[in-house]
Protein backbone atom coordinates (compact mmCIF):
# COMPACT_ATOMS: atom_id res chain seq x y z
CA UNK A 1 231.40 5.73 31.44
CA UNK A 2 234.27 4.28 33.27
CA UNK A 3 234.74 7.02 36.11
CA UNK A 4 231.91 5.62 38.21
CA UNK A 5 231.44 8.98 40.66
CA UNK A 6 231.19 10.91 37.63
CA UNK A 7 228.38 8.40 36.09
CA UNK A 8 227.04 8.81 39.80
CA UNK A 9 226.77 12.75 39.13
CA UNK A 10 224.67 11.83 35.54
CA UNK A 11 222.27 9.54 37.64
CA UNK A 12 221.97 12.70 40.05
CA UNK A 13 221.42 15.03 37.47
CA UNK A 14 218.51 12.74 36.00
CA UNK A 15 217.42 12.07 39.39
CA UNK A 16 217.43 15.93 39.73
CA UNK A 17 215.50 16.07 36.81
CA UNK A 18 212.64 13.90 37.66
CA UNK A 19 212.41 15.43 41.10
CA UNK A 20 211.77 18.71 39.32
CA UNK A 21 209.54 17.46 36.45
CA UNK A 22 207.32 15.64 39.38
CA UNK A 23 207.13 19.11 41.27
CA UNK A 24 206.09 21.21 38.24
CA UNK A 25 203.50 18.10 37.62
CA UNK A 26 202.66 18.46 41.25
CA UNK A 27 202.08 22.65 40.57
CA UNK A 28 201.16 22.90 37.00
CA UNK A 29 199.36 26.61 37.21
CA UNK A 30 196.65 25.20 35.04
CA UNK A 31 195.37 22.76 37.76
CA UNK A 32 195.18 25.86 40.21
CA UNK A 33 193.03 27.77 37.62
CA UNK A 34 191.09 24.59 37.04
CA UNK A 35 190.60 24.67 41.06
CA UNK A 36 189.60 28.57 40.94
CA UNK A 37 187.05 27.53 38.88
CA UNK A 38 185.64 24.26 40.01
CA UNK A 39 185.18 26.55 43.63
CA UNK A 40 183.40 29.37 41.64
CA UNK A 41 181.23 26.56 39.97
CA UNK A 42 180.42 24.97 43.64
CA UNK A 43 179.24 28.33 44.59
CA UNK A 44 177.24 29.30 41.88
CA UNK A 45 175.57 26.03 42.45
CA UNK A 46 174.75 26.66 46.13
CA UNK A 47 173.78 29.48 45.03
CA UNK A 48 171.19 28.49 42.21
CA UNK A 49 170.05 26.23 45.06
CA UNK A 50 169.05 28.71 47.51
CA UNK A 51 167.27 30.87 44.87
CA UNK A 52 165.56 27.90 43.98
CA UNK A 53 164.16 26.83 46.74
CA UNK A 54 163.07 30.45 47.49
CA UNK A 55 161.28 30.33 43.60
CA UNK A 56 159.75 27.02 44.39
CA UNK A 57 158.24 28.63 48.10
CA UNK A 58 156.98 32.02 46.52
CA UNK A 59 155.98 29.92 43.50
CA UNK A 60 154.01 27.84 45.49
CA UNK A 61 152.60 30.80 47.25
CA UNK A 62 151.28 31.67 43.59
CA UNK A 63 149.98 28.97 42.71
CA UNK A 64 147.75 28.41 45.63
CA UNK A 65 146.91 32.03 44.92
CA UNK A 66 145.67 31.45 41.38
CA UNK A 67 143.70 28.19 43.10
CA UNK A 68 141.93 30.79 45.02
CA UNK A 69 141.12 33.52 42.63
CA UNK A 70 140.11 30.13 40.11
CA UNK A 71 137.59 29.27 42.99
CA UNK A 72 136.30 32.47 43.95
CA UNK A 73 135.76 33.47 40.28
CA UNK A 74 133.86 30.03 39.55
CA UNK A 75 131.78 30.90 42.59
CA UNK A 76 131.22 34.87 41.44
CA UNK A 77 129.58 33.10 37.91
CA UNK A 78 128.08 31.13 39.11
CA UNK A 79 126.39 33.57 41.30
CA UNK A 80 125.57 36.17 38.28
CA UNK A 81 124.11 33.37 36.34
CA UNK A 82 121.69 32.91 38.55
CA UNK A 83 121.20 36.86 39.32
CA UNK A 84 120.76 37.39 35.72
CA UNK A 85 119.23 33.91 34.48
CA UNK A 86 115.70 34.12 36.42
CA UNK A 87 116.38 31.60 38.25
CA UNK A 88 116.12 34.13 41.71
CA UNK A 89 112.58 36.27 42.00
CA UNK A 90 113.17 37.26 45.40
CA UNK A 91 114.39 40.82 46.11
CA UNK A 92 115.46 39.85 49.25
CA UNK A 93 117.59 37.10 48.05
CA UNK A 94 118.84 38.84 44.68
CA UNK A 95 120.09 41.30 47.29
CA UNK A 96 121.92 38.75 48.88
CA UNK A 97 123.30 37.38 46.07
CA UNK A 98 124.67 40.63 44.61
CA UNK A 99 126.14 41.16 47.98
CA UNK A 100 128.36 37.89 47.80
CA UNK A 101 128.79 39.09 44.62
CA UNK A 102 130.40 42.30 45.09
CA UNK A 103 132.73 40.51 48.04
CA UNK A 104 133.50 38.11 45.84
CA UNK A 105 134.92 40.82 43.13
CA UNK A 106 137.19 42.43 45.87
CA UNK A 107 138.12 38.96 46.98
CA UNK A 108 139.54 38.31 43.90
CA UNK A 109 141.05 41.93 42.92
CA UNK A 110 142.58 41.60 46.47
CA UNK A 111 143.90 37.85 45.75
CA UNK A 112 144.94 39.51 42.43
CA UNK A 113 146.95 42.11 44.19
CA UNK A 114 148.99 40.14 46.06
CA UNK A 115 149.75 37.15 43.15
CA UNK A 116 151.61 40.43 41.58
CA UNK A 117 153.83 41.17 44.61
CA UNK A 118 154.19 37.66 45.17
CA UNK A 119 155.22 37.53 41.28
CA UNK A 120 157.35 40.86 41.67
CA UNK A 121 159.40 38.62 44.34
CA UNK A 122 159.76 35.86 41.77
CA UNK A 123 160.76 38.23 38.52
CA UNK A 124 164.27 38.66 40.06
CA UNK A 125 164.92 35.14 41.00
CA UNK A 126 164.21 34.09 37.97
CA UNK A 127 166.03 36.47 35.94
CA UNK A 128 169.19 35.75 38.71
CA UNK A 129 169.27 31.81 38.00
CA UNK A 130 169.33 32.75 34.60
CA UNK A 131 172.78 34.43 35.12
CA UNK A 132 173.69 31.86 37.30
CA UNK A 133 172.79 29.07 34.74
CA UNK A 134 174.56 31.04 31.82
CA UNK A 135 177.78 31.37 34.08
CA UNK A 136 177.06 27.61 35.40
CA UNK A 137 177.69 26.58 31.21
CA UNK A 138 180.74 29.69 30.52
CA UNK A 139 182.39 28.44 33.58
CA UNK A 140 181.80 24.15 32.39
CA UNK A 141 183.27 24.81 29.14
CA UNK A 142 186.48 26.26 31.01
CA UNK A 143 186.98 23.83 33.01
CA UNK A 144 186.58 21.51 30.29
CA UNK A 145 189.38 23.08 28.32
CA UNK A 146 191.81 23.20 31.29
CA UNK A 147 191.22 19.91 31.87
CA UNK A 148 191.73 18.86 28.36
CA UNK A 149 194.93 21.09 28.44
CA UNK A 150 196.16 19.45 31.96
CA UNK A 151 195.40 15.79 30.71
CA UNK A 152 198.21 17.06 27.85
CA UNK A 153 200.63 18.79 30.23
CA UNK A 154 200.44 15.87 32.46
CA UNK A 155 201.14 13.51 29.16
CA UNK A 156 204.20 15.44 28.23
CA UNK A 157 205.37 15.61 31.27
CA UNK A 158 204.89 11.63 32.00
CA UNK A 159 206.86 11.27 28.81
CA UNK A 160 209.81 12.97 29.58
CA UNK A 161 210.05 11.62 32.97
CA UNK A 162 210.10 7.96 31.51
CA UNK A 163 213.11 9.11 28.76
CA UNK A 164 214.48 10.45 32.19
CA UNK A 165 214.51 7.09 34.04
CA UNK A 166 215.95 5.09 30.98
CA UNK A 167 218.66 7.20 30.92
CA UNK A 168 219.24 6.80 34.56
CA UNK A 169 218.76 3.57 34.36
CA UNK A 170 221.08 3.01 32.12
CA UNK A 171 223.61 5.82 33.71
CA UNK A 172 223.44 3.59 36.73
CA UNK A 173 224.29 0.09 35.75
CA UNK A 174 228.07 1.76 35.73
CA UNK A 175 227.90 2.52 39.43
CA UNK A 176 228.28 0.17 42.02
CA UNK A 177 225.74 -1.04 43.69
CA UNK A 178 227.01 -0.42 47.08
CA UNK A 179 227.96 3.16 45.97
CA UNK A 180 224.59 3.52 44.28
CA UNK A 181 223.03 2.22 47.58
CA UNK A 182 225.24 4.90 49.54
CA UNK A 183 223.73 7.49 47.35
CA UNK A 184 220.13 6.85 47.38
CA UNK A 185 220.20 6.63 51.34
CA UNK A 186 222.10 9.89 50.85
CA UNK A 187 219.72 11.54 48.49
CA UNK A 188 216.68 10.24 50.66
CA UNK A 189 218.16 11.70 53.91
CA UNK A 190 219.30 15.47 52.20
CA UNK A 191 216.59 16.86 50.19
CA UNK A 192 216.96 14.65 46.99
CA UNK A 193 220.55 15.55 46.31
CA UNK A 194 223.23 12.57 47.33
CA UNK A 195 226.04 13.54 45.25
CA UNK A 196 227.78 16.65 44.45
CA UNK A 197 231.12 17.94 42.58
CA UNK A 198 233.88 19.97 43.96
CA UNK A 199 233.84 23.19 42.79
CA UNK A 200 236.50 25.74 43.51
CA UNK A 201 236.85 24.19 46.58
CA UNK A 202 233.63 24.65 47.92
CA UNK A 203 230.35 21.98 47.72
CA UNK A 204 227.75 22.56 44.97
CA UNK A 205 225.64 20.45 47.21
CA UNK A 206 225.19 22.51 49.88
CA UNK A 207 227.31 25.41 48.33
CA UNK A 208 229.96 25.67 51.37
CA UNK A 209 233.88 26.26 51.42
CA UNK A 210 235.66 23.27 52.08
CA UNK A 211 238.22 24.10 54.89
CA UNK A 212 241.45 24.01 53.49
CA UNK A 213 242.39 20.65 55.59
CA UNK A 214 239.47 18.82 53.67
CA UNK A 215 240.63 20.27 50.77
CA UNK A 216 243.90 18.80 50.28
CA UNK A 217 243.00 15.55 52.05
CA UNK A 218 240.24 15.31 49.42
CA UNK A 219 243.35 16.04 46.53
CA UNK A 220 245.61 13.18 48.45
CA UNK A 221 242.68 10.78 48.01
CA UNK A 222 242.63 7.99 45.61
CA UNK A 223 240.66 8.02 42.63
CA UNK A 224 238.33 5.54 43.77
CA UNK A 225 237.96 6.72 47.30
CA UNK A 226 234.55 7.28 48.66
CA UNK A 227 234.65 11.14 49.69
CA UNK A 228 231.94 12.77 51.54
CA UNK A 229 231.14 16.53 52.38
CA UNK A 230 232.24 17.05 56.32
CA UNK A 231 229.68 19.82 56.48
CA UNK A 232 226.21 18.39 54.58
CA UNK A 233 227.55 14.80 54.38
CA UNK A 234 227.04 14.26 50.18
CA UNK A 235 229.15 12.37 48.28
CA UNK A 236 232.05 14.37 46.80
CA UNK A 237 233.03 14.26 43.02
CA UNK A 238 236.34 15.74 42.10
C-alpha cells in the first residue's frame, strides 16, 4: 500500500478490531451466567451448611436420647427378671421393684416422646439438604457446560484476534515509524482511535464539522502532510 495514511487507517481499523474483540472477550454473556450461577452455588452451600450443623445438633440430641431410653430399658429388664425369676421373696421389696419399674416405663415412653419431636425437627432438614444437594449437582453440571462453552468462545475469539494482529502487523510495516509512533500516542491518549478520514467535511473520529477554514487548508495540504483534527486532535486522512 503505497499511500501510507491510508495503510495508517487499515492498522486503525484492525486496531479497532482487536479493541472490540478484547471487550466482547472481556463481556462474553456466558461468563455472567456462569457468575449467576457460581453465586447461587455459594449460597446453596452456606446454606446446606447451616442445615447441617442444625441436623448434626438435633441429631446429637437423638442420639443421646436413644443412649438413654437403651439404659433405662436395660435397667427396666433387668428389674422384671428378677421380679419374675424368684430371685426377690420379699413383698416389701417386690413392691419396690415394681415401683422402679413402672417409673422406669414412663421414663422411657417420656424419653420416647420427645426422640419423635426431636426427629419431627430433623425430617425437614433432611428432606431440605436433599433439595439442596440435588440443585448443588443441576447447578455443577451448568456451570460445567458454560465453562466448557466459554473455554470455546474465548478460543475463537483468541484466534481471530491473532489473524487480526498479523494483518496489522503487516498493514504497518508501510507506515512510518515516526507516523506510526504519532498514532499510537494518539490512539492511547483518545479512546483507542488515533486516526480518522475526512468525511464530507466533518471528522469520523469524533464526528464534528470541520470549519470551513480547516477545510480548505486541509485541501491545500500536501499529500504527505501530517494533518490533525483542530477539535479532537486525530490524525486526518483525506
Amino acid at each position: 500500500m503505497s499511500d501510507p495514511f491510508e495503510a495508517l487507517l487499515v492498522v486503525q481499523d484492525h486496531d479497532t478490531a482487536v479493541d472490540q474483540l478484547r471487550h466482547r472477550h472481556a463481556t462474553l454473556a456466558t461468563r455472567a451466567e456462569l457468575a449467576g450461577v457460581e453465586a447461587r452455588l455459594s449460597a446453596i452451600g452456606s446454606r446446606a451448611a447451616a442445615v447441617t450443623a442444625a441436623r448434626d445438633e438435633h441429631g446429637g440430641h437423638q442420639a443421646d436420647l436413644e443412649r438413654q431410653i437403651d439404659v433405662s430399658r436395660v435397667r427396666r429388664d433387668e428389674l422384671e427378671k428378677r421380679m419374675f425369676g424368684g430371685q426377690v421373696t420379699a413383698g416389701r421389696e417386690l413392691q419396690a421393684i415394681d415401683e422402679e419399674v413402672r417409673h422406669l416405663a414412663r421414663h422411657v415412653a417420656e424419653l420416647e416422646d420427645r426422640e419423635l419431636e426431636v426427629m419431627e425437627v430433623i425430617e425437614p432438614l433432611d428432606e431440605e439438604l436433599a433439595t439442596l444437594a440435588a440443585e448443588r449437582i443441576e447447578l455443577e453440571e451448568i456451570a460445567d457446560r458454560l465453562r466448557a462453552t466459554i473455554g470455546r468462545e474465548e478460543e475463537a475469539i483468541a484466534a481471530e484476534v491473532a489473524a487480526q494482529l498479523t494483518e496489522r502487523e503487516q498493514a504497518a510495516a508501510a507506515v512510518a515509524p515516526e507516523l506510526l509512533a504519532t498514532y499510537e500516542r494518539l490512539r492511547a491518549k483518545l479512546g483507542g482511535t488515533g486516526a480518522a478520514r475526512v468525511v464530507g467535511g466533518s471528522c469520523s473520529g469524533c464526528h464534528l464539522v470541520l470549519p470551513s477554514m480547516e477545510v480548505d487548508r486541509i485541501r491545500k495540504a500536501s499529500p504527505d502532510a501530517l494533518i490533525t483534527c483542530d477539535q479532537c486532535g486525530r490524525i486526518l486522512v483525506r
